[in-house]
Protein backbone atom coordinates (compact mmCIF):
# COMPACT_ATOMS: atom_id res chain seq x y z
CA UNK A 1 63.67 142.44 18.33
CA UNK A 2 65.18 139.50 20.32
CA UNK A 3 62.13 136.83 21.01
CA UNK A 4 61.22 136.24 24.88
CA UNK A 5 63.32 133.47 26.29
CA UNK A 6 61.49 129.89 26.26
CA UNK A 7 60.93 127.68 29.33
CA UNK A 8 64.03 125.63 28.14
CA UNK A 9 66.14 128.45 27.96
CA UNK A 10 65.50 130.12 31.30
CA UNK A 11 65.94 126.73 32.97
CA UNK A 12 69.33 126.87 31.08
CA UNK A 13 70.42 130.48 32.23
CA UNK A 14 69.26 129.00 35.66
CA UNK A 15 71.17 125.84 35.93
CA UNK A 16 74.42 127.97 34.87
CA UNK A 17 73.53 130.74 37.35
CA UNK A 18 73.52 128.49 39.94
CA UNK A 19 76.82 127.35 40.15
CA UNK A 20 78.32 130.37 39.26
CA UNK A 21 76.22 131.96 42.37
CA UNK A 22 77.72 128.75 44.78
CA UNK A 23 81.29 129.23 43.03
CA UNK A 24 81.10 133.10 44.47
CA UNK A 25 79.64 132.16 47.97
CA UNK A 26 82.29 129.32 48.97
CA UNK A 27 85.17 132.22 47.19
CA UNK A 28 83.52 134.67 50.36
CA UNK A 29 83.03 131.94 52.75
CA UNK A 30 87.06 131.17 51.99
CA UNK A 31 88.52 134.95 52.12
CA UNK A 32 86.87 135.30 55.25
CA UNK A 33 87.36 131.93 57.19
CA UNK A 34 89.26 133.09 59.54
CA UNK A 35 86.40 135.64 60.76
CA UNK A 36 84.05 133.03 60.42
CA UNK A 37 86.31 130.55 62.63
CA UNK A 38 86.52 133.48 65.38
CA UNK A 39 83.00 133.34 65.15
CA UNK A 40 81.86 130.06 65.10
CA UNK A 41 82.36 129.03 69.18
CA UNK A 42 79.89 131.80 69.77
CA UNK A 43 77.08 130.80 67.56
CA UNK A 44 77.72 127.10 68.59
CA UNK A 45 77.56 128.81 71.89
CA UNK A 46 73.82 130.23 71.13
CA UNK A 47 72.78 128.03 69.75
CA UNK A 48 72.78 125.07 72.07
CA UNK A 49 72.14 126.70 74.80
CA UNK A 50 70.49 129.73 74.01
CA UNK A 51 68.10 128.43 71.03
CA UNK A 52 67.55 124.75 71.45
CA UNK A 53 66.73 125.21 75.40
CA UNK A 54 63.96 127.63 74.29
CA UNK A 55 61.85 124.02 73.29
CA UNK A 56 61.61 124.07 77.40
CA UNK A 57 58.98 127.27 77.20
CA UNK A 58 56.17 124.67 76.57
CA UNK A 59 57.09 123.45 79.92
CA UNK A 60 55.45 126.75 81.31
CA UNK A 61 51.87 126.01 79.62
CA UNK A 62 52.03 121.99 81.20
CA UNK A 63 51.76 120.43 84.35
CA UNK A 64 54.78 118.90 83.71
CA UNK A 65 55.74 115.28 84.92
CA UNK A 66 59.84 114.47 84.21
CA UNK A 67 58.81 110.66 83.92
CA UNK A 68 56.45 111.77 81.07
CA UNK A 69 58.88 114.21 79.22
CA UNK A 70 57.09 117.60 77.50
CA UNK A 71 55.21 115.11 74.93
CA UNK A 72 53.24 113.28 77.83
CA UNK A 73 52.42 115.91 80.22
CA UNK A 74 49.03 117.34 80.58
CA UNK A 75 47.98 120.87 78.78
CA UNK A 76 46.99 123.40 81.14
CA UNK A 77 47.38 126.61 79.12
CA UNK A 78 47.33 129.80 80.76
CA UNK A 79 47.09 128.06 84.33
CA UNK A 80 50.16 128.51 86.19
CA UNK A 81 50.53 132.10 84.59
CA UNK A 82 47.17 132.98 86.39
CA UNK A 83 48.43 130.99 89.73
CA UNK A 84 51.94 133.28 89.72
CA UNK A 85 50.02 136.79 88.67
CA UNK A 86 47.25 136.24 91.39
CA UNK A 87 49.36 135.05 93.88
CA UNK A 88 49.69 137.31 96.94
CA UNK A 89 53.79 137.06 97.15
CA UNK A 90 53.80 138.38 93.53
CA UNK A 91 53.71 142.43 94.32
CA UNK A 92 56.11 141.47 96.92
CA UNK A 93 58.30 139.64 93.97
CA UNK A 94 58.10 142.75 91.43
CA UNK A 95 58.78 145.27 93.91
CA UNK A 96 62.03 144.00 95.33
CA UNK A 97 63.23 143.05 91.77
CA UNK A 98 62.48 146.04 90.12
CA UNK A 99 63.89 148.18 93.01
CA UNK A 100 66.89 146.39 93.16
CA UNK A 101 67.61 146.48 89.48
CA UNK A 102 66.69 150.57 89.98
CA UNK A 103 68.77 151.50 93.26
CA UNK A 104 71.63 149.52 90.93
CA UNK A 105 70.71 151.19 87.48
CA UNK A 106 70.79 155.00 89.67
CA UNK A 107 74.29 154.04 91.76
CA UNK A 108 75.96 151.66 90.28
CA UNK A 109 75.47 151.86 86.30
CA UNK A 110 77.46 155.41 86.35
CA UNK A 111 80.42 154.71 88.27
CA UNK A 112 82.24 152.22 85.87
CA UNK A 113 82.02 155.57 83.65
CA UNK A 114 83.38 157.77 86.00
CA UNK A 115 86.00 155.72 87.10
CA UNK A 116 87.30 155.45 83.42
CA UNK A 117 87.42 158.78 82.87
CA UNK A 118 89.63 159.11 86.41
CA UNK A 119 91.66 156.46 84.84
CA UNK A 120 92.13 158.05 81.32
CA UNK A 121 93.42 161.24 83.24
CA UNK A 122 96.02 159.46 85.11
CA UNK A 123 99.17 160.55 83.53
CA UNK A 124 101.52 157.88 84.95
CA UNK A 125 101.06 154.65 83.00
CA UNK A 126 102.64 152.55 85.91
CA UNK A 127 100.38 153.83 88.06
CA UNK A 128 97.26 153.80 85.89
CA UNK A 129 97.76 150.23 85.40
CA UNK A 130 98.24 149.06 89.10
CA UNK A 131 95.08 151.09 90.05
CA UNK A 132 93.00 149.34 86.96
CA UNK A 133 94.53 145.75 88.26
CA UNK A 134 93.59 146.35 91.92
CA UNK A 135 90.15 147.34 90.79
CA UNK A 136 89.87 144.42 88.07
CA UNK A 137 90.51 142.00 91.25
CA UNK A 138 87.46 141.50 92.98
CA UNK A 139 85.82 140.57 89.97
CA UNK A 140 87.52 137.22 90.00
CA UNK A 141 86.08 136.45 93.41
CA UNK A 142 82.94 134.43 93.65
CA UNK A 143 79.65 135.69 95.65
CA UNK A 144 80.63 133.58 98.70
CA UNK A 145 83.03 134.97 98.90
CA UNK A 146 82.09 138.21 98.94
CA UNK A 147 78.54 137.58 100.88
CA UNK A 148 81.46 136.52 103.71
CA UNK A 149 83.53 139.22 103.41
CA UNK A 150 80.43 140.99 104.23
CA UNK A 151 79.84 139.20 107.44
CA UNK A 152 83.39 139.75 108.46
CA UNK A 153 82.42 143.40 108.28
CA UNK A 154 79.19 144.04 109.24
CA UNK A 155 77.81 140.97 111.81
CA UNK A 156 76.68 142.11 115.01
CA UNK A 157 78.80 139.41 116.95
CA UNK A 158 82.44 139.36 114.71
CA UNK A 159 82.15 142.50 112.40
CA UNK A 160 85.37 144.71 112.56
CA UNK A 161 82.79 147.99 111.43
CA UNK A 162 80.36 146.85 114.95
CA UNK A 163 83.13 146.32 117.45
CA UNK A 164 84.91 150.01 116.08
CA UNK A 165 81.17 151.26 116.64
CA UNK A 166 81.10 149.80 120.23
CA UNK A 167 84.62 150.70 121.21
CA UNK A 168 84.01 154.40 119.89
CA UNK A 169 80.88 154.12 122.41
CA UNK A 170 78.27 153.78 120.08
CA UNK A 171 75.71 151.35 119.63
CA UNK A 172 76.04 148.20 117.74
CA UNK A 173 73.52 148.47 113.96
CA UNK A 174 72.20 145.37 112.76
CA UNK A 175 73.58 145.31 109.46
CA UNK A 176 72.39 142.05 107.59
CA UNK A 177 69.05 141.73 109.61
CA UNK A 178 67.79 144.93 109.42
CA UNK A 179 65.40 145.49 106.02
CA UNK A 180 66.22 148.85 105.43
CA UNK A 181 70.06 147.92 104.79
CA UNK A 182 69.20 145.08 102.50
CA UNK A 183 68.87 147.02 99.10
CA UNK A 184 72.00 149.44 99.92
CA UNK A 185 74.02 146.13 100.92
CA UNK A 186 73.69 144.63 97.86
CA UNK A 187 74.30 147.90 95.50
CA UNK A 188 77.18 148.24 97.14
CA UNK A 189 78.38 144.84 96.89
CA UNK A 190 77.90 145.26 93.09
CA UNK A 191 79.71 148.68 93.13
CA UNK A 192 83.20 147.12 94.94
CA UNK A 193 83.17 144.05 93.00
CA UNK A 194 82.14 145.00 89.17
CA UNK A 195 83.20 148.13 89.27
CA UNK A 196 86.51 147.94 87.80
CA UNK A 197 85.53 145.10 85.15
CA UNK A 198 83.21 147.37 83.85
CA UNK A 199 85.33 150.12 82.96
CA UNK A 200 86.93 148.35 80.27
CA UNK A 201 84.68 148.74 77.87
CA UNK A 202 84.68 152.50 78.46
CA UNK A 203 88.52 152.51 79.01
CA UNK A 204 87.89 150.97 74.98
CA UNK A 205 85.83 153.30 74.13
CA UNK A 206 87.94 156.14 75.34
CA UNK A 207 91.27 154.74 73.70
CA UNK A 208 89.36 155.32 70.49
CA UNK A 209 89.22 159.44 70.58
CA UNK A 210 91.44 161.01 68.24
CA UNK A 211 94.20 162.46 70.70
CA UNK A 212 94.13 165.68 67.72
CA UNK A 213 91.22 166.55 69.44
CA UNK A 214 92.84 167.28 73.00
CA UNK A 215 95.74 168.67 71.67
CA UNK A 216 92.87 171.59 69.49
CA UNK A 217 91.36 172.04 72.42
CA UNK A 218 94.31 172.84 74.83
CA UNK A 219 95.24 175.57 71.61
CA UNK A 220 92.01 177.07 72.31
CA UNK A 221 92.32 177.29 76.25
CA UNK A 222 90.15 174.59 77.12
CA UNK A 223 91.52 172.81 80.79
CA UNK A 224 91.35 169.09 81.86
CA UNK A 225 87.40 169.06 82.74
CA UNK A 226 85.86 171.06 79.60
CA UNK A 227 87.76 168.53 77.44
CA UNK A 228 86.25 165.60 79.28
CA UNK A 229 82.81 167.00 78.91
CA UNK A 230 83.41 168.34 75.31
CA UNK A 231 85.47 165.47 74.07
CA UNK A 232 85.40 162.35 76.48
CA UNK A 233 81.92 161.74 77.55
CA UNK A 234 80.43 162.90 73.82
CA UNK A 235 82.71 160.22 72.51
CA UNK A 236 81.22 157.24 74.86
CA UNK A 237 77.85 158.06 74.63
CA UNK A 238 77.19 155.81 72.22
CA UNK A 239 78.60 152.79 74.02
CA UNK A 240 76.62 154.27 77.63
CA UNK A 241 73.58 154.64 75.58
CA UNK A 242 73.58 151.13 74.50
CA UNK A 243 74.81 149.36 77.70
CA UNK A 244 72.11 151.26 79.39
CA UNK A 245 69.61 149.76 76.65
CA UNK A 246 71.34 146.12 77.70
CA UNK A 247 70.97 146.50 81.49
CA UNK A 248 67.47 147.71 81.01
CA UNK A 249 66.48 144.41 79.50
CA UNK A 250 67.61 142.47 83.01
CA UNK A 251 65.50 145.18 85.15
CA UNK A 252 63.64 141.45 85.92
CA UNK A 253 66.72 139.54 86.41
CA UNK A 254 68.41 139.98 89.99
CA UNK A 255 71.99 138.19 90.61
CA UNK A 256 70.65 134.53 92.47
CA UNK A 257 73.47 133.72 94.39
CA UNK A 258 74.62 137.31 96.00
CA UNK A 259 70.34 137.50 97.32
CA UNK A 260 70.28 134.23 98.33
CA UNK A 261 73.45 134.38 100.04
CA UNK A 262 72.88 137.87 101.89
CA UNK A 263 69.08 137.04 102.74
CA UNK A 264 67.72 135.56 105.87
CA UNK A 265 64.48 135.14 107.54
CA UNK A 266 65.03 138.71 108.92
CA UNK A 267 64.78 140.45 105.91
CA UNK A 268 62.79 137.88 103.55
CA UNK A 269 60.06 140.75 103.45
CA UNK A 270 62.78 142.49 101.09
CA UNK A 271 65.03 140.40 99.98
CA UNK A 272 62.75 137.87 98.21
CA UNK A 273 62.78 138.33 94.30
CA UNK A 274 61.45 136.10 91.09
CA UNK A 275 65.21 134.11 90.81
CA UNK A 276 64.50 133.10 94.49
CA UNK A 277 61.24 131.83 93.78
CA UNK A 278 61.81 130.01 91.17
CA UNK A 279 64.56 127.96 93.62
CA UNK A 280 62.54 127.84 96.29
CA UNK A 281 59.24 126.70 94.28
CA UNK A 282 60.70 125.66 91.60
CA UNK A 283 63.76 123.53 92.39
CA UNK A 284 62.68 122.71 95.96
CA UNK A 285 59.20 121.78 95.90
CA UNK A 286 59.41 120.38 92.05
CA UNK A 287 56.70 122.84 90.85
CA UNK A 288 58.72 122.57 87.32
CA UNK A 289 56.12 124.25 85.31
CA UNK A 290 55.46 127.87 87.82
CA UNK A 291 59.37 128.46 87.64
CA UNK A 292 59.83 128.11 84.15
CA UNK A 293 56.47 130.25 84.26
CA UNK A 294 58.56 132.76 85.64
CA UNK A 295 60.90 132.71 83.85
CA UNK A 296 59.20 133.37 80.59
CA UNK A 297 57.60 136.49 82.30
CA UNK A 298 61.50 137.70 83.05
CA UNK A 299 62.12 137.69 79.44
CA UNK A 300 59.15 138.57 77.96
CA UNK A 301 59.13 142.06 80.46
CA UNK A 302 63.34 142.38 79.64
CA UNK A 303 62.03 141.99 75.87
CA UNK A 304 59.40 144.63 75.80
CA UNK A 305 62.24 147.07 78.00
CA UNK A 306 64.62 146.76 75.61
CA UNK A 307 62.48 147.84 72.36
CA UNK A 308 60.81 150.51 74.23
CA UNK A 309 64.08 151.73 75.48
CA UNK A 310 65.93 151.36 71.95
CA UNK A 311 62.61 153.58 70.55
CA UNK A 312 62.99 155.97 72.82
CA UNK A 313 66.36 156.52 72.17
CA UNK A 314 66.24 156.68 68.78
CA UNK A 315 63.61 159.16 68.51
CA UNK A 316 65.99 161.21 70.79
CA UNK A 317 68.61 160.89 68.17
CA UNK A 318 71.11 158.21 68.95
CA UNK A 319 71.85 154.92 67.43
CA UNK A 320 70.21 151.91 69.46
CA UNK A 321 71.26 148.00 69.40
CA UNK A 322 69.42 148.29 65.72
């Protein structure tokens, strides 16, 4: 029987391991540098200013002073977390952001899929591509634009939809300054303008069936919707099911510029939400330590959504985001 290796020989076997083991890692690192090239912008990318901003989380437990910096400021703890969750404007603040991020997650989240599935049944390639480049367009165009688009439409005093009202002999509706508009407004401002740009990565998804599949299931007598329920939408529930686990993690997070943009003193009541705060408290009145406060409740709630949602949907059977 062989004798048990001494403590000169293991460090031996070690030392020769050891390059051997860095030989093998820079042979991987060089068969795949082209994947890691394709991915090196986007960790750069996360890293600055995904990771290293996270230092600024300290600002939320400080009253903090910009002349001082985070290492001079005074502690204060729990303080301004106890200031936003008593505060009387805070139901107001959930509410509006939660049911906004609802009324869009109920109307808006499905059509990107239904609108693929229109555009995989277009048999026309010409024309399936015009209708997915009209549809892409309004993607491109910034919230002011759109927020005045809006007024174009619906103002009392210059919007085309009032004065058709008024010469049809109806009576003029207060469109942007009526509350009860507010929520529908801005649903359907995210239905016309992301629409389109988010049925490509259904359209993807779609591109991927096995055309076999269509062609078995016109042999057994199956028409144009039965294959879309049998074969289209089982093939992209995977990608819905984890989208919808993504969007669920921004139920706190409302779009900052299309709100403040649409809202006005009319319809503050609703239209207030925790991204306005944090300008108007935050930015405008310097209170630097409440708005990054906030902000830390926004992703600690999106966290907590997302693994209760990924659970959930495992236990039902389907893959989650892990």
């Amino acid at each position: 029987m062989r004798a048990p290796f001494t403590s000169n020989e293991t460090e031996l076997s070690l030392s020769a391991a050891a390059p051997a083991g860095g030989r093998r890692l820079w042979r991987r690192l060089a068969a795949g540098r082209y994947i890691y090239a394709l991915i090196l912008p986007g960790f750069v990318y996360f890293a600055l200013f995904k990771y290293v901003p996270m230092w600024g989380i300290l600002i939320a437990f400080q009253n903090y002073n910009p002349f001082t910096g985070i290492s001079g400021s005074e502690w204060v703890g729990l303080e301004h977390f106890v200031q936003l969750f008593t505060d009387d404007h805070f139901y107001i603040l959930l509410r509006n952001t939660l049911l906004i991020n609802l009324m869009n997650l109920l109307f808006f989240f499905p059509v990107p899929i239904i609108l693929s599935v229109m555009l995989n049944e277009v048999r026309h390639e010409w024309f399936k591509k015009l209708n997915q480049s009209v549809v892409y367009l309004p993607h491109f165009l910034s919230w002011v634009v759109v927020a005045s688009m809006t007024f174009f439409l619906l103002s009392v005093d210059v919007g085309i939809i009032n004065k058709l009202l008024v010469a049809l002999g109806f009576d003029s509706i207060s469109f942007l300054s009526e509350p009860r508009y507010f929520w529908a407004l801005l649903t359907l401002q995210n239905i016309w303008k992301e629409t389109g740009w988010g049925t490509i990565i259904f359209l993807a998804a779609i591109a991927g069936v096995d055309p076999q599949r269509y062609e078995a299931a016109v042999v057994d007598g199956a028409g144009r919707m039965r294959q879309i329920w049998h074969i289209t939408l089982p093939a992209i529930r995977p990608t819905i099911v984890i989208l919808l686990i993504l969007r669920l993690g921004h139920m706190a997070d409302v779009g900052f510029e299309q709100v403040l943009l649409m809202m006005n003193p009319l319809v503050n009541d609703v239209a207030d939400v925790f991204d306005t705060y944090v300008y108007f408290h935050g930015i405008q009145q310097g209170e630097i330590s409440i708005g990054t406060a906030v902000g830390m409740f926004k992703g600690v709630v999106g966290l907590v959504l997302v693994l209760a949602a990924n659970a959930i949907v495992k236990k039902l059977g389907h893959e989650g985001i892990y």
